[in-house]
N, C-alpha and C. Protein backbone atom coordinates (compact mmCIF):
# COMPACT_ATOMS: atom_id res chain seq x y z
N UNK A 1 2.51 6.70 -31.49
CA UNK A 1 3.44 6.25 -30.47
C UNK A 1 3.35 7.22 -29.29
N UNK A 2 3.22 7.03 -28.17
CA UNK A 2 3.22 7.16 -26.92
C UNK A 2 4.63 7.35 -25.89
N UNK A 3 5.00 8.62 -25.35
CA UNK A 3 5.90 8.95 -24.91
C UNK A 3 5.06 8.95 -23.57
N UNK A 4 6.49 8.48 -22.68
CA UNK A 4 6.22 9.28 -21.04
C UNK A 4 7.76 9.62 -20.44
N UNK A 5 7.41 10.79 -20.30
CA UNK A 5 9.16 11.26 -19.66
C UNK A 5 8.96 11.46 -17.68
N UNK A 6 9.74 11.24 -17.46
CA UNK A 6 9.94 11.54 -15.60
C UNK A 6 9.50 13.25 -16.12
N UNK A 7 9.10 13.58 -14.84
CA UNK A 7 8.97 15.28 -14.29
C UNK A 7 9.88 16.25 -14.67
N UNK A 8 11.52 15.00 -13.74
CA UNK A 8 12.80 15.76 -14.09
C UNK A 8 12.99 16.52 -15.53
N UNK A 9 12.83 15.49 -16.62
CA UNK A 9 12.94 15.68 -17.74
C UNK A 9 12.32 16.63 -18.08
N UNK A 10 10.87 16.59 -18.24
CA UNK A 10 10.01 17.42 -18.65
C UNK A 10 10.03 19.26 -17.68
N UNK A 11 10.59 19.41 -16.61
CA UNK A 11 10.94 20.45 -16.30
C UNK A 11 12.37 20.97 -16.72
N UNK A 12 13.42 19.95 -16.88
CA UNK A 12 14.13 21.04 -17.92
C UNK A 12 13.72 21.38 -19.10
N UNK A 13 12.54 20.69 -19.98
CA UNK A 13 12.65 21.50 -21.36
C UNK A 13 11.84 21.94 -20.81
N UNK A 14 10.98 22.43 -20.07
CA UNK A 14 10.30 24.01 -19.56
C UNK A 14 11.30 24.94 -19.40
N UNK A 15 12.16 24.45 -19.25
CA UNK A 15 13.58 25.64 -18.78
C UNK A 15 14.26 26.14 -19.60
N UNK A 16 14.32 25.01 -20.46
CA UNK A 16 15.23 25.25 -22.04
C UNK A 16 14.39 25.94 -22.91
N UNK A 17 13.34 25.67 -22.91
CA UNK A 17 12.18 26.68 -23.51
C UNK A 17 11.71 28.15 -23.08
N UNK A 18 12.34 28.28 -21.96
CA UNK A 18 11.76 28.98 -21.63
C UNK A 18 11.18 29.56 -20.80
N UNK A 19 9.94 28.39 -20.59
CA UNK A 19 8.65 28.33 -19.25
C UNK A 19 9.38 27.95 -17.97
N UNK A 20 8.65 28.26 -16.93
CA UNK A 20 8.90 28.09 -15.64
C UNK A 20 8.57 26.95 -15.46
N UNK A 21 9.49 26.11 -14.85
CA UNK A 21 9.31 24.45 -14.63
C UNK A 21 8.84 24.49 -13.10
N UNK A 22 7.75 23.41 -13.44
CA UNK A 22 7.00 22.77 -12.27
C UNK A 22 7.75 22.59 -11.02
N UNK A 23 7.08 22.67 -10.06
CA UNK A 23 7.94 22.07 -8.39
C UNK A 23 7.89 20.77 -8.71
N UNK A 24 9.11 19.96 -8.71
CA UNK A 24 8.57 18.75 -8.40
C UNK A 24 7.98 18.36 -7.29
N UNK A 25 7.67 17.52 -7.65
CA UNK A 25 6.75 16.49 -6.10
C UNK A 25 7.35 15.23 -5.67
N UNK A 26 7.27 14.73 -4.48
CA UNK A 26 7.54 14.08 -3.85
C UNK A 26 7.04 13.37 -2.96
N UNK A 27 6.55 11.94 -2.75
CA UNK A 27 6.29 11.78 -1.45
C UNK A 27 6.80 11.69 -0.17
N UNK A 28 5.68 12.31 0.85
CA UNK A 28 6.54 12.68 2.39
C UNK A 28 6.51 14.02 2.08
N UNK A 29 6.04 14.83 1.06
CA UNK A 29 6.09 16.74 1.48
C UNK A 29 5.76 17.12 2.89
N UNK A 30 4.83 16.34 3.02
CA UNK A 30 4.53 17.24 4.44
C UNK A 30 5.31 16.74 5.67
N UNK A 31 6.26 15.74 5.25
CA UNK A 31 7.18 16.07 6.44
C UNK A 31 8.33 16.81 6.53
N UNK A 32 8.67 17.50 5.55
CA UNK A 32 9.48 18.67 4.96
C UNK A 32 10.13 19.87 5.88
N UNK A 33 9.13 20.13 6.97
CA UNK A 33 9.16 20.56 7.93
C UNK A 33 10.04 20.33 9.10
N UNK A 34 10.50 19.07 8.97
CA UNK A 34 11.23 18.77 10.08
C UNK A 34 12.93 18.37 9.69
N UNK A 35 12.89 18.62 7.72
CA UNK A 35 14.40 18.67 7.20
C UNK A 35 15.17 19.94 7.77
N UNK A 36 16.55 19.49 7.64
CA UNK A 36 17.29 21.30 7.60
C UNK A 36 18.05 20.69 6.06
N UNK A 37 18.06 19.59 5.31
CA UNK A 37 18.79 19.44 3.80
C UNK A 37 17.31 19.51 2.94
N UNK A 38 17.61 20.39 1.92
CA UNK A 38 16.49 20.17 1.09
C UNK A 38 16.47 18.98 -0.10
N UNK A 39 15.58 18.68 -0.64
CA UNK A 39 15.61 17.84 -1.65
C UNK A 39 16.86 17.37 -2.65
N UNK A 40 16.80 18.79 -2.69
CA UNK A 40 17.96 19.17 -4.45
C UNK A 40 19.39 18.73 -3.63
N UNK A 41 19.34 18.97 -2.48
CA UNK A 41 21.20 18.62 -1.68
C UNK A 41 21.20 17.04 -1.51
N UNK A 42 20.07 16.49 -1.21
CA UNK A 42 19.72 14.99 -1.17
C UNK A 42 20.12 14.48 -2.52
N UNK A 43 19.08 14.71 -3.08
CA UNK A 43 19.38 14.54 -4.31
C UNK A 43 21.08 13.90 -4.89
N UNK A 44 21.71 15.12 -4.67
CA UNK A 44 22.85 15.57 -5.27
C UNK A 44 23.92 14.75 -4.55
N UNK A 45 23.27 14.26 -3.46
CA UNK A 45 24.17 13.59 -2.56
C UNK A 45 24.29 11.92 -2.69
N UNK A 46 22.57 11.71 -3.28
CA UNK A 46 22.67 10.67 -3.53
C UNK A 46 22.90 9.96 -5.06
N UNK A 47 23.25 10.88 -6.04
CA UNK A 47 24.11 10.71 -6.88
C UNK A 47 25.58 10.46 -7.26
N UNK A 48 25.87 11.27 -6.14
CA UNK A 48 27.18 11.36 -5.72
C UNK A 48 27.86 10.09 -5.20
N UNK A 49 26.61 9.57 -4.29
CA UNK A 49 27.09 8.50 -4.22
C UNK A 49 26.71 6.95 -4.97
N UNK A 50 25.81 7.08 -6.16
CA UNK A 50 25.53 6.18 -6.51
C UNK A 50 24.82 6.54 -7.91
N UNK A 51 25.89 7.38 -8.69
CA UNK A 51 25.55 7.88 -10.46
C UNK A 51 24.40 6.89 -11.01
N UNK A 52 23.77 7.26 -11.54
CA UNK A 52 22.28 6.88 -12.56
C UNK A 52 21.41 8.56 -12.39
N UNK A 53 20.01 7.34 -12.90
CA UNK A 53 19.10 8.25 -13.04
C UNK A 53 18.38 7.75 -12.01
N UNK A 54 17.40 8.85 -11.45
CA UNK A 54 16.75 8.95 -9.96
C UNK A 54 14.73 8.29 -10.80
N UNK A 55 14.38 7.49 -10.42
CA UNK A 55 13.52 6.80 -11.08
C UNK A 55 12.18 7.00 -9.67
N UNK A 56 12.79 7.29 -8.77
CA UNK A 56 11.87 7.53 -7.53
C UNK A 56 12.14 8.17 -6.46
N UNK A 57 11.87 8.84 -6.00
CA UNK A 57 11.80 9.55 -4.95
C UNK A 57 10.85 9.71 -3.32
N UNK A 58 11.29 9.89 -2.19
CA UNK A 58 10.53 10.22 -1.29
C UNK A 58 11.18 10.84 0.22
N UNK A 59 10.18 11.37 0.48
CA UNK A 59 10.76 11.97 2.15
C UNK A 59 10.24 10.91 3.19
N UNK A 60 10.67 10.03 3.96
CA UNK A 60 9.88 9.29 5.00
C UNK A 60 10.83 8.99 6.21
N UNK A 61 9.79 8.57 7.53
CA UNK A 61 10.22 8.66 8.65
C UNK A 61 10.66 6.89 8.55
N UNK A 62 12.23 6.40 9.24
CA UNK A 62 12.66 5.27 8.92
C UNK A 62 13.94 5.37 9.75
N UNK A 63 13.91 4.13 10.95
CA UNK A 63 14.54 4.23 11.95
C UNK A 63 16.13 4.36 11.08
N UNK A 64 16.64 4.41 12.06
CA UNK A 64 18.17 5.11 11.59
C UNK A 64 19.03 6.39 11.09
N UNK A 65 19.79 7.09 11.81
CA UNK A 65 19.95 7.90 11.56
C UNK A 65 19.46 9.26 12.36
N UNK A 66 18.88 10.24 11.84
CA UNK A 66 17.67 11.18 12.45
C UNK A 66 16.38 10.67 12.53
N UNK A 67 16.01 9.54 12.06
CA UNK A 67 14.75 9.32 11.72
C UNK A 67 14.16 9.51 10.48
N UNK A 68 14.52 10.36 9.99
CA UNK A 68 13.84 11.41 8.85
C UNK A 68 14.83 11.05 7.70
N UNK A 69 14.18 10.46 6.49
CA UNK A 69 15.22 9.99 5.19
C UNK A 69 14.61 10.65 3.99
N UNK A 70 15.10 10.76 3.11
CA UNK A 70 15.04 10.73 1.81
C UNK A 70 15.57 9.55 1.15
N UNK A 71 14.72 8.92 0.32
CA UNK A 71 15.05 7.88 -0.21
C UNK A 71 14.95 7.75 -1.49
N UNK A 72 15.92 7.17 -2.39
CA UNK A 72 16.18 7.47 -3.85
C UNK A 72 16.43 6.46 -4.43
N UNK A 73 15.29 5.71 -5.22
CA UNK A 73 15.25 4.85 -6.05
C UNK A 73 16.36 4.66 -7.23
N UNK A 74 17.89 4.82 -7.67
CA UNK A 74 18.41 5.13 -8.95
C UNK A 74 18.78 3.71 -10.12
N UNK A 75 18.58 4.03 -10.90
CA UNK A 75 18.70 3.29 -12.01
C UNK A 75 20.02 3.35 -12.23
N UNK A 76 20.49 2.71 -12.25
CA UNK A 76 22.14 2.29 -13.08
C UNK A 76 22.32 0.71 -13.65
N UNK A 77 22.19 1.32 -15.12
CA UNK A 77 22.72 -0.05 -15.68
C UNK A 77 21.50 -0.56 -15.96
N UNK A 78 21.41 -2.11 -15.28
CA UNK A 78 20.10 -2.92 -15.17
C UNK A 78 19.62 -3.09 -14.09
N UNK A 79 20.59 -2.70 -12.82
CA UNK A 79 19.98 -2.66 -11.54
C UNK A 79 19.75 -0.96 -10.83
N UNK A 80 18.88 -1.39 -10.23
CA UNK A 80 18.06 -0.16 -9.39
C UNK A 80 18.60 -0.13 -7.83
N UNK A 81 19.73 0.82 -7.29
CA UNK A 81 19.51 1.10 -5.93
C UNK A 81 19.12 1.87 -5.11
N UNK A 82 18.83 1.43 -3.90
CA UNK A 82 18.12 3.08 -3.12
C UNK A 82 19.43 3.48 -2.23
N UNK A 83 19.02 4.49 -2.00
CA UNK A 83 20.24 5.40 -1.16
C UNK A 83 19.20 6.34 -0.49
N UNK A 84 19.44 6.36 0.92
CA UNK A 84 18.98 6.88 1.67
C UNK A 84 20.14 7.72 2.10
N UNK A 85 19.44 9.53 2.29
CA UNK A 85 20.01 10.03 2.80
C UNK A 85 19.67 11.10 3.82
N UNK A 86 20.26 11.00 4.87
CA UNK A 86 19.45 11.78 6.59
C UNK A 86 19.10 13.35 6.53
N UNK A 87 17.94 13.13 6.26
CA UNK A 87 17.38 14.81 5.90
C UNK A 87 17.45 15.68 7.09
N UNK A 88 18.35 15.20 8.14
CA UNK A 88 18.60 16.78 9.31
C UNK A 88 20.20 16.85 8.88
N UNK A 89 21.16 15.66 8.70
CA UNK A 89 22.77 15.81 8.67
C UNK A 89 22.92 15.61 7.34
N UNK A 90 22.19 14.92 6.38
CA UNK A 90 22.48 15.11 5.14
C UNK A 90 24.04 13.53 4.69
N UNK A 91 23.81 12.58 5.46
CA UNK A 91 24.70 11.45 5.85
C UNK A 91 24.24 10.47 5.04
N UNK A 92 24.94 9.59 3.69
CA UNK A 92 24.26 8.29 3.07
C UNK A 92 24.33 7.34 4.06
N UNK A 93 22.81 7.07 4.27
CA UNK A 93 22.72 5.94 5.20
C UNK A 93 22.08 5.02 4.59
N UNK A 94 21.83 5.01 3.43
CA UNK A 94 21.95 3.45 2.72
C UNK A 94 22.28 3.44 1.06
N UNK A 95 22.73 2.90 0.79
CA UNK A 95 23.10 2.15 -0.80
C UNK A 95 23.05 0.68 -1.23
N UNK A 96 22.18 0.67 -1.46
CA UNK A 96 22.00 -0.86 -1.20
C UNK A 96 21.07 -1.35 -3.13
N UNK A 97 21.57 -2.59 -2.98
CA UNK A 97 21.16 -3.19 -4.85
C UNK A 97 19.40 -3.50 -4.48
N UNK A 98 18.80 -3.25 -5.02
CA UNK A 98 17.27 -3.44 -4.70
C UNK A 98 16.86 -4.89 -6.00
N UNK A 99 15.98 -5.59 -5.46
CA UNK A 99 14.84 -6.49 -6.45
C UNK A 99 15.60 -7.68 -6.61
N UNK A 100 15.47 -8.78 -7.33
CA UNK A 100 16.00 -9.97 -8.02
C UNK A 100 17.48 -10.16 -8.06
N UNK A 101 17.96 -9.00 -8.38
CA UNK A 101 19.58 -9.11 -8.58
C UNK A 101 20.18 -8.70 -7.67
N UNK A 102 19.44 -7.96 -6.51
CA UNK A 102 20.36 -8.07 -5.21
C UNK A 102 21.14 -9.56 -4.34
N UNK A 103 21.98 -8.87 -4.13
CA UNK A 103 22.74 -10.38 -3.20
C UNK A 103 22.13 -10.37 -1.89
């Protein structure tokens, strides 16, 4: 039988073990440069506003806002939403139901 865990996962039991857990990755690193919120505050923000598990991730340029988003795929339940949040003010500028079961 065949396991696959997210990154997330697999860098805390590097942690719980012990070992030094991986950077995660992301797409859009190299526009990283032009955030003043880092990942982990995104992140945290977009949980905050929309509890699950984070199933995707990315940094990309997308009118509204500063320009500059982080965007967060989360799993809750049976539906998946993204939440975008403005990587210079750190502002949810979207939450929205994604795929088939959106209205």
């Amino acid at each position: 039988m065949k396991f696959s865990y997210p990154a997330r996962t697999l860098g805390a039991l590097a942690i719980l073990a012990g070992f030094a857990a991986p950077a995660l990755a992301y797409t859009g690193q190299d526009l990283a440069g032009g955030t003043k919120i880092s990942i982990d505050a995104a992140r945290a923000t977009a949980l905050k506003a929309q509890p699950g598990t984070i199933a995707d991730e990315e940094l990309e340029k997308e009118s509204g806002g500063s320009g500059l988003r982080y965007s967060f795929d989360i799993k809750s339940g049976a539906a998946t939403h993204e939440v975008g949040v403005d990587a210079v003010t750190g502002a949810v500028l979207e939450n929205s139901v994604e795929g088939p079961n959106a209205d």
